[in-house]
Protein backbone atom coordinates (compact mmCIF):
# COMPACT_ATOMS: atom_id res chain seq x y z
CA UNK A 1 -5.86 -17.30 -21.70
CA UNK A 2 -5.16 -13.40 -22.55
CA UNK A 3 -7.27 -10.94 -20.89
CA UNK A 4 -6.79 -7.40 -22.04
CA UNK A 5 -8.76 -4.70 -21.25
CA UNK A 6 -8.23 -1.31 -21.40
CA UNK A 7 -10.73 0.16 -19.06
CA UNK A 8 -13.40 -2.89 -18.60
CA UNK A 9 -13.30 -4.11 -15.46
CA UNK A 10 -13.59 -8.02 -15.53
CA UNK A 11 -14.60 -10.03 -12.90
CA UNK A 12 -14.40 -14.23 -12.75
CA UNK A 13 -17.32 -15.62 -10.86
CA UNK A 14 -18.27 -19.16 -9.93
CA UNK A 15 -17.38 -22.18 -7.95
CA UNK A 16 -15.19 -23.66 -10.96
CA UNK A 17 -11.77 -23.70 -11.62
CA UNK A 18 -9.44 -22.35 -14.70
CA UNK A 19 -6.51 -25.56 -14.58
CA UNK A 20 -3.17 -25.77 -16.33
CA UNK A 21 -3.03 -22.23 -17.99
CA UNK A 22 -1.04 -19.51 -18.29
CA UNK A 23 -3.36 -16.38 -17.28
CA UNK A 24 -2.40 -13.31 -19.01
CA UNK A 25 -3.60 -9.70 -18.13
CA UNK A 26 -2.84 -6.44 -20.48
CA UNK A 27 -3.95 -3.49 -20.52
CA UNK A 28 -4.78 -0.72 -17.68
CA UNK A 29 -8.82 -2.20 -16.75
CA UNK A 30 -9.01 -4.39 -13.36
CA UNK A 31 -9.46 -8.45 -13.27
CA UNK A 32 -10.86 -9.73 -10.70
CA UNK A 33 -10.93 -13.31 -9.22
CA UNK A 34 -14.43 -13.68 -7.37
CA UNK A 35 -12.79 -17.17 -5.50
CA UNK A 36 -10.33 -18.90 -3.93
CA UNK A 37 -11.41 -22.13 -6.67
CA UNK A 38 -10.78 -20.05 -9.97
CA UNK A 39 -6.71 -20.08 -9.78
CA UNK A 40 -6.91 -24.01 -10.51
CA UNK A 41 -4.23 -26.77 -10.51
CA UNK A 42 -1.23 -25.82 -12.53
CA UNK A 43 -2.30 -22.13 -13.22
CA UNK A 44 -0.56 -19.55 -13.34
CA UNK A 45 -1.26 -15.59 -13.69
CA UNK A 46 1.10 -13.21 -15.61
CA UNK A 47 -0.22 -9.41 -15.27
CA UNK A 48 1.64 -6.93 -17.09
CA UNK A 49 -0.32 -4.66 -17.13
CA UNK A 50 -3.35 -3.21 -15.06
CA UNK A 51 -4.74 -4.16 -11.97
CA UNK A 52 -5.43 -7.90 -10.08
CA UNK A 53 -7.40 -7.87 -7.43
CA UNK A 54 -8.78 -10.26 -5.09
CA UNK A 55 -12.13 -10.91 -3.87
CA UNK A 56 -12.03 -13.17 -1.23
CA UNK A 57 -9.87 -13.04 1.72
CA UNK A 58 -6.42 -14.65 0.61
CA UNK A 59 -2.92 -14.31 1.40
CA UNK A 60 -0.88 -13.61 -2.15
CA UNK A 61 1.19 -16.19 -2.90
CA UNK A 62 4.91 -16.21 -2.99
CA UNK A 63 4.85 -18.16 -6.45
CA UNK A 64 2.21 -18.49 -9.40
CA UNK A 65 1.94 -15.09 -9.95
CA UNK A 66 4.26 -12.43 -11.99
CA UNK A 67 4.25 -8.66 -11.95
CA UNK A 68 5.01 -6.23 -14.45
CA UNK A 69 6.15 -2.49 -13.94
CA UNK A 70 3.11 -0.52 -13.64
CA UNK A 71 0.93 -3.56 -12.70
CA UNK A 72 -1.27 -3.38 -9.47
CA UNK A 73 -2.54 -5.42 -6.63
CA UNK A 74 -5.97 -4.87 -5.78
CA UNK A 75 -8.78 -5.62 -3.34
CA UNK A 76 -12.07 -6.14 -3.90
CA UNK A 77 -15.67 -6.51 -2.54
CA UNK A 78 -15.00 -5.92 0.86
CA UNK A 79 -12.02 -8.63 0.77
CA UNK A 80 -9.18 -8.68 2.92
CA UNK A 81 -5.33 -9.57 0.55
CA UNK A 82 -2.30 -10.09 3.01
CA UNK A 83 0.85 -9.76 1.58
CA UNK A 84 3.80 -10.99 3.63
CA UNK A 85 6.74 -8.64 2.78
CA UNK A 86 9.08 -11.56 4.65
CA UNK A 87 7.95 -14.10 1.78
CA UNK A 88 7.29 -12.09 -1.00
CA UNK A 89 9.77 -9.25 -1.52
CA UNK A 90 11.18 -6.58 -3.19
CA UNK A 91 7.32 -6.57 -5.03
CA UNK A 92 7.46 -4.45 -8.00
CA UNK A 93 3.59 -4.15 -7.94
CA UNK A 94 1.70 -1.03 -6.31
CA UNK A 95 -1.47 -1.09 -4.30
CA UNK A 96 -4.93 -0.23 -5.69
CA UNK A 97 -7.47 -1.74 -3.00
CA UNK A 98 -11.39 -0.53 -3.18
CA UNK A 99 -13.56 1.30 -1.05
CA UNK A 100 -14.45 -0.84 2.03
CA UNK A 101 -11.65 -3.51 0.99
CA UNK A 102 -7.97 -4.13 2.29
CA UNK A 103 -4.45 -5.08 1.75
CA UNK A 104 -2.74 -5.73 4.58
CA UNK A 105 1.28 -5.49 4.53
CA UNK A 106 2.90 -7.54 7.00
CA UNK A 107 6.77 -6.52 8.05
CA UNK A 108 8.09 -9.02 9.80
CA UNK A 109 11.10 -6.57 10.10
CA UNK A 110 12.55 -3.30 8.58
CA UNK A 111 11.44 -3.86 4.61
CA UNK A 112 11.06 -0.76 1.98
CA UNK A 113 7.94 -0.71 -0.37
CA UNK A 114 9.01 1.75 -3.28
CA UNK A 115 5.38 1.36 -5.64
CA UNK A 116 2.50 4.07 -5.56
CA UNK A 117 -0.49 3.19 -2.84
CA UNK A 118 -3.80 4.62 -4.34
CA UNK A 119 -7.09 3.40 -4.67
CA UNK A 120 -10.58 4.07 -2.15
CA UNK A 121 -9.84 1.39 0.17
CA UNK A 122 -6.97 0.97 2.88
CA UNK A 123 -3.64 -0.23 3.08
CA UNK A 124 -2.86 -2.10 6.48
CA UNK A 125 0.87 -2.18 8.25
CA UNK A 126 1.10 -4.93 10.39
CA UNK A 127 4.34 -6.42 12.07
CA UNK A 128 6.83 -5.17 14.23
CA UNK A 129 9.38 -4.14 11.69
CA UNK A 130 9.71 -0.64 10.31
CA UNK A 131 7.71 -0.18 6.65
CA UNK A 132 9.53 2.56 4.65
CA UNK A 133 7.78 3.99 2.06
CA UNK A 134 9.49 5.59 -0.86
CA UNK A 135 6.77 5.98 -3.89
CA UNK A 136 3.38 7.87 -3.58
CA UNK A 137 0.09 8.15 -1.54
CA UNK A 138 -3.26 8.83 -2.99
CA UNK A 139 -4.55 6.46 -0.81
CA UNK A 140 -5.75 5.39 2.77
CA UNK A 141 -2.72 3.89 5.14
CA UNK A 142 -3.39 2.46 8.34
CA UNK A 143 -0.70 1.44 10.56
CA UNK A 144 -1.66 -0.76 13.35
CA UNK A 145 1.39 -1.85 14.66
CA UNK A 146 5.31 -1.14 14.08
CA UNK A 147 6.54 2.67 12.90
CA UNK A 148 5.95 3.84 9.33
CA UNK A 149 8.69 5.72 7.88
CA UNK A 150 8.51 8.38 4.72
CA UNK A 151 11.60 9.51 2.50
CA UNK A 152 14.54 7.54 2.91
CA UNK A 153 17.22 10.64 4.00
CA UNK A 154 17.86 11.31 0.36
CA UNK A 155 15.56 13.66 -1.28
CA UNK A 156 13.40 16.81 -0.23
CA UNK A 157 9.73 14.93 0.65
CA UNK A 158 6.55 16.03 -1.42
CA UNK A 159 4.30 12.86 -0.25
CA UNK A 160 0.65 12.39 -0.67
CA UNK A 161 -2.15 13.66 -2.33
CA UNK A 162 -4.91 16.03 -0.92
CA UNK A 163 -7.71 13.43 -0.17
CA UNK A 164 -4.90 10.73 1.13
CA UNK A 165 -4.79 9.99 4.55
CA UNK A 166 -2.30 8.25 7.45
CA UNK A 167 -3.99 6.87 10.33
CA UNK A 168 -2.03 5.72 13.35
CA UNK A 169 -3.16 3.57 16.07
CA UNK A 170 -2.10 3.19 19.52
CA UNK A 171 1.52 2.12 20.11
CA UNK A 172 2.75 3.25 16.67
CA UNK A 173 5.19 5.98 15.06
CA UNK A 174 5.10 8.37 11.70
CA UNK A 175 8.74 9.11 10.85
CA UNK A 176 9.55 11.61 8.33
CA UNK A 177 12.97 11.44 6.64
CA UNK A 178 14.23 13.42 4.22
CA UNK A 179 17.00 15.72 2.94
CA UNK A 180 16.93 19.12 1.69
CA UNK A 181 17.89 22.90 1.84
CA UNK A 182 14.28 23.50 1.07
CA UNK A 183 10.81 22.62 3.09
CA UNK A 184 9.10 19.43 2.64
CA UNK A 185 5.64 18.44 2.08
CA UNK A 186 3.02 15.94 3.69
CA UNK A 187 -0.31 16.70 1.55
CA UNK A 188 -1.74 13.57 3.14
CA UNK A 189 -4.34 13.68 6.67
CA UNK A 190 -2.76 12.78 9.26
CA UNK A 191 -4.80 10.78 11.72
CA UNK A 192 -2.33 10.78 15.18
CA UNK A 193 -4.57 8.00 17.41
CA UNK A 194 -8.27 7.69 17.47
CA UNK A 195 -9.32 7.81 20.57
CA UNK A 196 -8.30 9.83 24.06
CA UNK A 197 -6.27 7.40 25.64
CA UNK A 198 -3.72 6.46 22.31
CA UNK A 199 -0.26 7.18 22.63
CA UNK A 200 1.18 8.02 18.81
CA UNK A 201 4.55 9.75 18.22
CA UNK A 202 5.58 11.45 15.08
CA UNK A 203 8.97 12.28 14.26
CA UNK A 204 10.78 14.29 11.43
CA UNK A 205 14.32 14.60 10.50
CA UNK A 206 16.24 16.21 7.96
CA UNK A 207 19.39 14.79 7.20
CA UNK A 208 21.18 18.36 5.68
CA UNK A 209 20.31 20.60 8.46
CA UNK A 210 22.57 21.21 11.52
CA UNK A 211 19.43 21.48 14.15
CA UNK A 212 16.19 20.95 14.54
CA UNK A 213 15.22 25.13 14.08
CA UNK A 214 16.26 24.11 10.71
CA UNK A 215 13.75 21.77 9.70
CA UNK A 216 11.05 23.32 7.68
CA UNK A 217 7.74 20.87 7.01
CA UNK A 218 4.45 22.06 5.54
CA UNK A 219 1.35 19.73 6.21
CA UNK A 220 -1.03 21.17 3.64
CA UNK A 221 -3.51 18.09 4.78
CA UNK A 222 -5.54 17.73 7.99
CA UNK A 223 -4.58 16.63 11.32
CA UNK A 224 -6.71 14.84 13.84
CA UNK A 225 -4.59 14.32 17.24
CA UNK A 226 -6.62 11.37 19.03
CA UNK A 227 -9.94 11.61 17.66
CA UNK A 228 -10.58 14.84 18.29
């Protein structure tokens, strides 16, 4: 079964089931699978292209599914897609969830996701272990438990779009890593605790400069410091 599509966004609907094919998406457009009963026995889902998303909460499966470069995992209708980084890593896919739906990345321990995040809804960090992000933000990250880290020590940081946004909850840490003779760049909102009473830290390093009267970061976005 080839579905390609372009700009069309597709949606599969019903309380049947697709069994024993190969499910192929092309092409940039979104496919969406309305219910848990539409991946059938024996089927299996090849997107090369484009965005899959979900619409119904599920956890993505470790197997059944392949991912091309440039291919997306999204969210959909207010759904809820878990992806345990422990079980199913080094994804090449990037995250596209929609407004009011989520993808929540569970780190078991210290993992590195190095795909774009982008799309109108949120993307979740769960776990204790440290998620360090290496590609872009245009998106909406929430980290509810565990430190986020972005830059990897190796490169001057230009990270996130203006519209993006960070959001830390209680408990939780932003670390900011990179490496540079020049200034870097967070264009995303940071979001530092919502309420009065959350403790958030956020910590930047630059691995070329001597001392800390040497780091030079420019946060073009804005910056909420516990709800206020």
């Amino acid at each position: 079964m080839l579905v390609r599509n372009s700009t069309t966004r597709y949606e599969l609907t019903g309380t049947g089931g697709i069994a024993n094919t190969v499910i192929t998406k092309e092409g940039a457009g979104t496919l969406v699978l309305g219910s848990a009963s539409i991946l059938g026995t024996g089927t299996t889902v090849a997107v090369s292209q484009g965005v899959l998303a979900f619409s119904y909460d599920t956890a993505l499966p470790a197997t059944g599914i392949t991912w091309g470069a440039g291919s997306f995992l999204g969210a959909a209708n207010g759904a809820t897609v878990t992806v345990d980084l422990g079980a199913v890593t080094n994804p090449v896919f990037s995250l596209s969830p929609d407004a009011n739906s989520f993808i929540t990345l569970a780190t078991p321990s210290d993992i590195v996701f190095g795909n774009a995040i982008t799309g109108a809804g949120t993307v979740r960090k769960t776990g204790t272990g440290l998620l360090k992000l290496t590609g872009s933000n245009s998106g909406h990250i929430l980290v509810q438990e565990g430190n986020l880290q972005v830059g990897d020590n190796t490169a001057s940081i230009n990270w996130g779009s203006a519209g993006s946004s960070v959001t830390l909850h209680d408990g939780t840490m932003l670390n900011i890593s990179g490496r540079s003779n020049s200034h870097h760049v967070i264009g995303s909102d940071l979001v530092l605790g919502t309420s009065a009473s959350d403790s958030v830290s956020l910590r930047w390093n630059d691995a070329s400069q001597a001392n800390a009267t040497n780091y030079q970061y420019n946060f073009t976005g804005n910056v909420t410091v516990n709800g206020m």
